[in-house]
N, C-alpha and C. Protein backbone atom coordinates (compact mmCIF):
# COMPACT_ATOMS: atom_id res chain seq x y z
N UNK A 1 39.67 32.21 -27.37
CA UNK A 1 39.02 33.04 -26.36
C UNK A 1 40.10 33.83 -25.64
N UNK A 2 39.79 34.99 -25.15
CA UNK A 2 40.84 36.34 -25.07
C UNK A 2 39.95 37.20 -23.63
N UNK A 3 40.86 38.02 -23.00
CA UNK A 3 40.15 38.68 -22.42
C UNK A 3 39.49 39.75 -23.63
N UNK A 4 39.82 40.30 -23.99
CA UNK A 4 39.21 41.03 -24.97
C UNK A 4 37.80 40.35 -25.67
N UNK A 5 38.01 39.53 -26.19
CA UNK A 5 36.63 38.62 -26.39
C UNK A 5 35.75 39.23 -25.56
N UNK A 6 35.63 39.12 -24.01
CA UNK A 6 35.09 38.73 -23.18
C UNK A 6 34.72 40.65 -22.57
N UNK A 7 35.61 40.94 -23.15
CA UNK A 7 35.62 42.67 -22.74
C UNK A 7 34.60 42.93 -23.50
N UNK A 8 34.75 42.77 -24.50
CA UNK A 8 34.03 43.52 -25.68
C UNK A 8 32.44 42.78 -25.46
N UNK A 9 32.09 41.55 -25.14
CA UNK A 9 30.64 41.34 -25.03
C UNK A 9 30.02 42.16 -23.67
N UNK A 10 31.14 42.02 -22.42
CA UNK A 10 30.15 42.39 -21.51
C UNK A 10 29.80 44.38 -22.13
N UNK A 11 30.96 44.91 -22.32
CA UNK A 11 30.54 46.10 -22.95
C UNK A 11 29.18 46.48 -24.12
N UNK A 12 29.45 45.48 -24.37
CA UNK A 12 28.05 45.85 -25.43
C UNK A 12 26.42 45.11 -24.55
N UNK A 13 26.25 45.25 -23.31
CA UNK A 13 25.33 45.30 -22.58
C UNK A 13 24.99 46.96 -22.06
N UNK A 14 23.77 46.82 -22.16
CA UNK A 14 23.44 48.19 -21.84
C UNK A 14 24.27 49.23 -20.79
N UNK A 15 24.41 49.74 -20.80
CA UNK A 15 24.65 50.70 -19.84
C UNK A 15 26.18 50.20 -18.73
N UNK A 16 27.02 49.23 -19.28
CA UNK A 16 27.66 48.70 -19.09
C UNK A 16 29.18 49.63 -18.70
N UNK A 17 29.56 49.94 -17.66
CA UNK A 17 31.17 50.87 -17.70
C UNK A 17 31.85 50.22 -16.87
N UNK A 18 33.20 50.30 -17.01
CA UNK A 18 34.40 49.33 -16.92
C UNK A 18 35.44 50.52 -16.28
N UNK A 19 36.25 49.62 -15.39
CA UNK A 19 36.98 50.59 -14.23
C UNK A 19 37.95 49.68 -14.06
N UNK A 20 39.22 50.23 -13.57
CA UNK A 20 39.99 49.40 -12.23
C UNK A 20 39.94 49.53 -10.39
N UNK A 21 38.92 49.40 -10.30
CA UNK A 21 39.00 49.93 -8.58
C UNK A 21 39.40 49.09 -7.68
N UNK A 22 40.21 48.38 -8.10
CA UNK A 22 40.80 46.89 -7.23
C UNK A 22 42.26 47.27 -7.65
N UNK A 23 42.88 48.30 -8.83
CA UNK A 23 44.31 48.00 -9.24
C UNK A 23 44.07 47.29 -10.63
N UNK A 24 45.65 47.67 -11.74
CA UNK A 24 45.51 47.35 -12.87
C UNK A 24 45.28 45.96 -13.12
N UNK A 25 45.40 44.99 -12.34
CA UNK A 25 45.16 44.09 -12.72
C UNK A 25 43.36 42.76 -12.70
N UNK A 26 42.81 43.71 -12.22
CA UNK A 26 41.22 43.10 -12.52
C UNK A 26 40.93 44.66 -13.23
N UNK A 27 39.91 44.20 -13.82
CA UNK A 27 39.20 44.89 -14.84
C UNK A 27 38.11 44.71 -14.53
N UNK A 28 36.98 45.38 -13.81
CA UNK A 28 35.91 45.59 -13.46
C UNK A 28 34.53 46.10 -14.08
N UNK A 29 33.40 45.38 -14.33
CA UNK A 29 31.88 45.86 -15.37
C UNK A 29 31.09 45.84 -14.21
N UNK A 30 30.48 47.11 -14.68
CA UNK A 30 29.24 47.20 -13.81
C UNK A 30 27.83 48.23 -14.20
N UNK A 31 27.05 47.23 -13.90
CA UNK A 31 25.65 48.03 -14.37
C UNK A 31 24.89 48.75 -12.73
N UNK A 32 24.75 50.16 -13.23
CA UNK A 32 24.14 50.71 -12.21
C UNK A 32 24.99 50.86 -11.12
N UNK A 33 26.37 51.01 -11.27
CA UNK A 33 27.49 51.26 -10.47
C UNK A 33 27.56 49.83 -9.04
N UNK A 34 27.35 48.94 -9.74
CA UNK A 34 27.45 47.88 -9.21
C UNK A 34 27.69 46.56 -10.16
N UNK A 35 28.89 45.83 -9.51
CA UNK A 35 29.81 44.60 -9.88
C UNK A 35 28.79 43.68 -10.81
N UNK A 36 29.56 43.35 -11.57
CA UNK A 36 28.14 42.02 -12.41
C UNK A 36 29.50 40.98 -13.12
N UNK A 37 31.04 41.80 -12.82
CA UNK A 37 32.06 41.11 -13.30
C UNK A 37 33.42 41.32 -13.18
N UNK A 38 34.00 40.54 -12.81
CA UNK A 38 35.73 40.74 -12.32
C UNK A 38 36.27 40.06 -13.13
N UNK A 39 37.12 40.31 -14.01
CA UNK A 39 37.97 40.00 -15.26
C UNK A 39 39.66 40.02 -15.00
N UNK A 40 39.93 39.40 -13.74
CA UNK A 40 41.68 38.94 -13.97
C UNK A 40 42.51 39.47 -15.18
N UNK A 41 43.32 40.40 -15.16
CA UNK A 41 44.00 40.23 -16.22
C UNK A 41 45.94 39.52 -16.06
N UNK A 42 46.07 39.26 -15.06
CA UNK A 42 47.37 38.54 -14.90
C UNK A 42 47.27 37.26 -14.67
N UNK A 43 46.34 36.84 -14.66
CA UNK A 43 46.11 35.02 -14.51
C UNK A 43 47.26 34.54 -15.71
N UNK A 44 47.60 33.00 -15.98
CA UNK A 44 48.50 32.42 -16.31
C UNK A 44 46.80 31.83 -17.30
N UNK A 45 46.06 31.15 -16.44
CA UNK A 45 44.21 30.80 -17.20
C UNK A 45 43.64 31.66 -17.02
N UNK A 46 43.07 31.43 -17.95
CA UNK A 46 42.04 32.69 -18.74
C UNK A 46 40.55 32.07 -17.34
N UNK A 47 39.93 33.26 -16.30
CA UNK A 47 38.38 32.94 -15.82
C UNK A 47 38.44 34.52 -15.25
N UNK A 48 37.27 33.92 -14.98
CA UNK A 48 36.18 35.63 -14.74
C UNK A 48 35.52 35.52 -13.30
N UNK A 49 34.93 36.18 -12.45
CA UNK A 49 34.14 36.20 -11.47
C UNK A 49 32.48 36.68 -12.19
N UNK A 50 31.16 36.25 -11.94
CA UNK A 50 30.16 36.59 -12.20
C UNK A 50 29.45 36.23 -10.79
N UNK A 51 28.16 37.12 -10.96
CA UNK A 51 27.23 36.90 -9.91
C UNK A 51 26.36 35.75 -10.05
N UNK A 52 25.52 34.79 -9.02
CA UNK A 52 24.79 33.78 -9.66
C UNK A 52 23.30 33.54 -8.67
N UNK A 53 22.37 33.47 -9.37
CA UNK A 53 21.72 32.90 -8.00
C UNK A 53 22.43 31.92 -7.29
N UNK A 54 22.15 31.88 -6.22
CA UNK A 54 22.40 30.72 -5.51
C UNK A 54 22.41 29.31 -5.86
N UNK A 55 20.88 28.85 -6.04
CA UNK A 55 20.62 27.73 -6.40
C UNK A 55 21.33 27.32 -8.02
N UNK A 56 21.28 28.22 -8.52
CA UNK A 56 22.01 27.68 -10.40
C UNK A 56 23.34 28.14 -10.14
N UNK A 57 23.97 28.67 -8.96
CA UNK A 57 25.55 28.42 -8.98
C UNK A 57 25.66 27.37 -8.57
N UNK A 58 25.00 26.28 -7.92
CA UNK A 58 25.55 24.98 -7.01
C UNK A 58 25.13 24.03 -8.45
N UNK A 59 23.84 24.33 -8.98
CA UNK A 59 23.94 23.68 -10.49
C UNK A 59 24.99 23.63 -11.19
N UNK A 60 25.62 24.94 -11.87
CA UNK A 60 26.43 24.82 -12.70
C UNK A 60 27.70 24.30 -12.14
N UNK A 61 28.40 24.44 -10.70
CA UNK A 61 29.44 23.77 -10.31
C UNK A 61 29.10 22.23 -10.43
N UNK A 62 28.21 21.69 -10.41
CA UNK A 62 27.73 20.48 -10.23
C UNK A 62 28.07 19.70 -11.74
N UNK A 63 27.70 20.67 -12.99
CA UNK A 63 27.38 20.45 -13.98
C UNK A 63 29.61 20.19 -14.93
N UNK A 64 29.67 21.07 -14.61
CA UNK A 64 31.14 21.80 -14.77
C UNK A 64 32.03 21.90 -13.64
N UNK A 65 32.46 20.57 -13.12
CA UNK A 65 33.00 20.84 -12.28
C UNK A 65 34.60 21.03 -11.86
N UNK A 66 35.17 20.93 -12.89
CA UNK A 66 36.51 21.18 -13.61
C UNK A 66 36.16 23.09 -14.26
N UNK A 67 35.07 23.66 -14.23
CA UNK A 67 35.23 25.06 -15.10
C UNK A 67 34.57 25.90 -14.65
N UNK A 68 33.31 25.50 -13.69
CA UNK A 68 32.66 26.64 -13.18
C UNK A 68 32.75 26.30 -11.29
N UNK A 69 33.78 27.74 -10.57
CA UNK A 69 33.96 27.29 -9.10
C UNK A 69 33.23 27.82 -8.66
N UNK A 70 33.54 27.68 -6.97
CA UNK A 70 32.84 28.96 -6.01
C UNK A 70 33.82 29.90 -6.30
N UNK A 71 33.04 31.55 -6.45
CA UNK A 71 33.89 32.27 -6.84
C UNK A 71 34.97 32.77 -5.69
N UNK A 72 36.02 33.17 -6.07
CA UNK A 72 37.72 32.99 -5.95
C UNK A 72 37.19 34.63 -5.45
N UNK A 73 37.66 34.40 -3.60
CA UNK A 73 37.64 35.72 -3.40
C UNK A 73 36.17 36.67 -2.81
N UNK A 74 35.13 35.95 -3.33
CA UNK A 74 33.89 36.72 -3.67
C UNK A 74 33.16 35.90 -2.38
N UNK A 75 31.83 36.05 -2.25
CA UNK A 75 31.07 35.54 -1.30
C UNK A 75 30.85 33.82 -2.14
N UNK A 76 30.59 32.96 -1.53
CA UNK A 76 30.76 31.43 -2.49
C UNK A 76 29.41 31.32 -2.54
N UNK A 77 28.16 31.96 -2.00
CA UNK A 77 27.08 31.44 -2.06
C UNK A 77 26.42 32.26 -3.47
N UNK A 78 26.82 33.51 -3.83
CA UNK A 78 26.57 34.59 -4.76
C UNK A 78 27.47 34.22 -6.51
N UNK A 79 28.21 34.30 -5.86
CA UNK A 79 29.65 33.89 -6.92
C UNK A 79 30.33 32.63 -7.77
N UNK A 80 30.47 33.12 -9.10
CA UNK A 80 31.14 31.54 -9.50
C UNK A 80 32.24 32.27 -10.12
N UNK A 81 33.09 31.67 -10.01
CA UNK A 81 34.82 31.83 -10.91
C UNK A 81 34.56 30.79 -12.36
N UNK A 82 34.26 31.23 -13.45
CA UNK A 82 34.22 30.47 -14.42
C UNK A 82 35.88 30.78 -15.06
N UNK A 83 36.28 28.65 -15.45
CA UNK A 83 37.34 29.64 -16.06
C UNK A 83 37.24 28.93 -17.28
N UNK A 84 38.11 29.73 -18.19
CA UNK A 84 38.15 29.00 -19.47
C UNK A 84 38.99 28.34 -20.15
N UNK A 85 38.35 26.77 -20.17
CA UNK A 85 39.81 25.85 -20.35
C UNK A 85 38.97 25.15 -21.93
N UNK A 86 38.25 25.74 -22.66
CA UNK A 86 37.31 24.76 -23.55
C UNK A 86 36.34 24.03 -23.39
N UNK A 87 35.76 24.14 -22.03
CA UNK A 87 35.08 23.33 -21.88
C UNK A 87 33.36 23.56 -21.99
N UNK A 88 33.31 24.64 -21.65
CA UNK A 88 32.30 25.91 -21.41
C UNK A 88 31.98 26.26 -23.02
N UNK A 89 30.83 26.30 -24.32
CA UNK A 89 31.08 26.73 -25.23
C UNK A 89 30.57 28.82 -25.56
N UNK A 90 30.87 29.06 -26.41
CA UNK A 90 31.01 30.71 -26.36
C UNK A 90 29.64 30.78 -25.47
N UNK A 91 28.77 30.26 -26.04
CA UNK A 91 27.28 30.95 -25.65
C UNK A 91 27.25 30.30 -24.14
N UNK A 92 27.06 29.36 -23.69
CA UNK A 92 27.03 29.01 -22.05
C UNK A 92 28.26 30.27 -21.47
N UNK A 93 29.36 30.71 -21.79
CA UNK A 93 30.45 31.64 -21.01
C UNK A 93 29.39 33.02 -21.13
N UNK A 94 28.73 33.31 -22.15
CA UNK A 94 27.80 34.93 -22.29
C UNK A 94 26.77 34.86 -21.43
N UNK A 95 26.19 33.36 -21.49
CA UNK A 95 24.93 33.02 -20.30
C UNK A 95 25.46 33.47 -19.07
N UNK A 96 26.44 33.12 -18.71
CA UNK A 96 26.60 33.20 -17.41
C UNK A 96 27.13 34.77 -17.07
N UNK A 97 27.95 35.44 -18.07
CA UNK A 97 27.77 37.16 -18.11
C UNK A 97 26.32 37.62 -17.57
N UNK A 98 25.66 37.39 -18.95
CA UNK A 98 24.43 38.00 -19.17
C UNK A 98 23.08 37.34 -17.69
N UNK A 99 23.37 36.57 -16.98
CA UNK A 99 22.84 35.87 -16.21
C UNK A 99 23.37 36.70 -15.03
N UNK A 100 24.37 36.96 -15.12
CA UNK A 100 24.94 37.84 -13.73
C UNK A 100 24.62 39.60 -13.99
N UNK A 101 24.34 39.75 -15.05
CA UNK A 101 24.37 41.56 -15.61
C UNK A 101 22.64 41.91 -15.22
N UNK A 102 22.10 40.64 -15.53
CA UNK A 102 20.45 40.75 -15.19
C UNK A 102 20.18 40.89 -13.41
N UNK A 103 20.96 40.08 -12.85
CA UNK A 103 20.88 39.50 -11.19
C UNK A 103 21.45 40.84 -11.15
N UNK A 104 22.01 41.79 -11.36
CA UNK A 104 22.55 42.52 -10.61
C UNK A 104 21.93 43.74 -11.03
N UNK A 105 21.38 44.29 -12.55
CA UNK A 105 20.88 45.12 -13.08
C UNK A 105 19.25 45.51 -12.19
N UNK A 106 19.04 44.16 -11.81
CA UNK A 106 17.33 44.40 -11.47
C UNK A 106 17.71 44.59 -10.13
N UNK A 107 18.54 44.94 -9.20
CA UNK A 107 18.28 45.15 -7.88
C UNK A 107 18.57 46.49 -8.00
């Protein structure tokens, strides 16, 4: 698993465009000119920022609690910092993309 991996899926969501407006080092997706993903690229570990409901972000920290945080930086009630240490498999890491691209697409 790569940032690139991870580039290349959220890109192939609809309507999906990618920026630096933080500086070269996050890499920013957003549907409808709004955040759905913050992509670190100088981390030492590979994690991401996504949006979450509320209630299934306190789930999945609950669930993963070594891989999915309150997100780093972001509001903690909205946000999870998933990072990727193996633990998370491909499709649960796209859920939680595609789970944040929807929460943010429909507002």
């Amino acid at each position: 698993m790569n940032v690139e991996v991870i580039r290349e899926f959220a890109l192939s969501l609809p309507e999906t465009t990618e920026g630096f407006p933080f500086g070269e080092s996050v890499l920013v997706f957003k549907i409808k000119n709004k955040i759905f993903l913050l992509l670190p690229l100088d981390e030492i570990e590979l994690r991401f920022n996504v949006k979450c409901n509320p209630e299934k972000a306190i789930q999945w920290r609950e669930e993963y609690p070594d891989t999915v945080l309150p997100g780093y930086h972001m509001n903690k009630k909205h946000w999870n910092t998933i990072v990727i240490n193996g633990r998370l498999s491909w499709s649960r890491i796209k859920e939680t993309i595609e789970d944040s691209y929807v929460l943010v697409r429909s507002r």
